[in-house]
Protein backbone atom coordinates (compact mmCIF):
# COMPACT_ATOMS: atom_id res chain seq x y z
CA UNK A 1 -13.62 -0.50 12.37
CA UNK A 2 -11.76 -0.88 8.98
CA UNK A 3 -9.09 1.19 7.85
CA UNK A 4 -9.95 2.20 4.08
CA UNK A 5 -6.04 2.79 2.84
CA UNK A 6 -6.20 6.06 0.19
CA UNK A 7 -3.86 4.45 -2.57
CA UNK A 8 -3.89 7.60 -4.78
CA UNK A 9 -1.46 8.41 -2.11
CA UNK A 10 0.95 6.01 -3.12
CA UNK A 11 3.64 6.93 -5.88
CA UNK A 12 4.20 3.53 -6.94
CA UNK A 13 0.41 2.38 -8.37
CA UNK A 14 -1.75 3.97 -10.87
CA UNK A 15 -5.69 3.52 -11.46
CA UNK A 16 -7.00 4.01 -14.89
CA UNK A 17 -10.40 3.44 -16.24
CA UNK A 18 -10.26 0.78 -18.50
CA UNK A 19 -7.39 -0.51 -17.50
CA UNK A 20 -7.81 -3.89 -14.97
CA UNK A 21 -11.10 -2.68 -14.37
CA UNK A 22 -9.81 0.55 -12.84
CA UNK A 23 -8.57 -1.46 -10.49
CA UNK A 24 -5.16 -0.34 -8.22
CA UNK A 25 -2.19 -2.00 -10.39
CA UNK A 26 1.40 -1.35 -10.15
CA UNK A 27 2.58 1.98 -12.29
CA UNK A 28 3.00 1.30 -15.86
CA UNK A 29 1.50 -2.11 -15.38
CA UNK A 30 -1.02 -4.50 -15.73
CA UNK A 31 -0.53 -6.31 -12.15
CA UNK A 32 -3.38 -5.65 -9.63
CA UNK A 33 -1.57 -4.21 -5.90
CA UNK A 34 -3.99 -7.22 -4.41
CA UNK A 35 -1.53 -9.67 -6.43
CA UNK A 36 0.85 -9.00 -3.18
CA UNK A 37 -1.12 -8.98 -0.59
CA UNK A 38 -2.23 -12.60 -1.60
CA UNK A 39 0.70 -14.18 -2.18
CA UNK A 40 2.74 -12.71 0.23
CA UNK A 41 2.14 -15.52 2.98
CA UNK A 42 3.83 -17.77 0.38
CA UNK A 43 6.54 -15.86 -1.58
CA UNK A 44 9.36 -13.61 -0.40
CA UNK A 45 9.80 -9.84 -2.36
CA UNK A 46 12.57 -11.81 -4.99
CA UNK A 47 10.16 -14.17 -6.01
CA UNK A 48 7.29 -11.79 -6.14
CA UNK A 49 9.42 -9.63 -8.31
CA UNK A 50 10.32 -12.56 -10.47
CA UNK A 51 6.82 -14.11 -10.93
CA UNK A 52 4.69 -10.79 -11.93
CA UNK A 53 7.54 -8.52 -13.46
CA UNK A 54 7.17 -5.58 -11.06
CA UNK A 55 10.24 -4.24 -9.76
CA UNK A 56 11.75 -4.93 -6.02
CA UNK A 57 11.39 -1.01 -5.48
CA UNK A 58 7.21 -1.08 -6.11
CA UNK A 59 7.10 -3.80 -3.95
CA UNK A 60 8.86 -2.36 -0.98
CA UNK A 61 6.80 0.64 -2.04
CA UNK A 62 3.19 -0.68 -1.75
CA UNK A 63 4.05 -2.68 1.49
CA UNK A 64 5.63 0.56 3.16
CA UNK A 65 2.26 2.59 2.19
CA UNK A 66 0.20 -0.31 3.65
CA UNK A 67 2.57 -0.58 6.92
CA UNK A 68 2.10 3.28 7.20
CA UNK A 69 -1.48 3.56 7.04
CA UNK A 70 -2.12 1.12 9.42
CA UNK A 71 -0.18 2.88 12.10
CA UNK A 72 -2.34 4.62 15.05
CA UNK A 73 -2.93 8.45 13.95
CA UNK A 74 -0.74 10.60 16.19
CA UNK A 75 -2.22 13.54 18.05
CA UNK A 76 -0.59 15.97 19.85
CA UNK A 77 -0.49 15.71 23.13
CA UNK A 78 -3.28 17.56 25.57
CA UNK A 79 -2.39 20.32 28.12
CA UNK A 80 -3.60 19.47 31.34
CA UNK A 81 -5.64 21.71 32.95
CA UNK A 82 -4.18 23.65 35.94
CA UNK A 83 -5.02 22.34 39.37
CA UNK A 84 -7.43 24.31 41.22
């Protein structure tokens, strides 16, 4: 099963028609979320921040959100049923 992350939930990106095809971008910019994700193998957060002009902050921000969501859903625990 894939997880389908809700990135409305995230403060740090912005989708508006029009813009990048309505696609998820970093807020108050042009540069598509995705842009991370794929380069990420090959650059560190500095050099992500340096190459597409998005601040260290959005980064952490996006990866955190990402990190989070993919964590199990917690439940709270069951009572157990009195012995008989």
């Amino acid at each position: 099963m894939t997880a389908i992350l809700d990135w409305s939930q995230c403060p740090a990106v912005e989708s508006i028609p029009g813009k990048r095809s309505a696609a998820w971008v970093f807020k108050g910019t042009r540069m598509p979320i995705s842009t991370v994700f794929e380069n990420l193998q090959d650059m560190n957060i500095d050099e992500l921040v340096e190459e597409f002009g998005v601040t260290r902050e959005q980064v952490r921000a996006v990866l955190a959100f990402a990190a989070h969501s993919a964590e199990a859903p917690t439940t709270a625990p069951r009572a157990l049923s009195p012995a008989i």
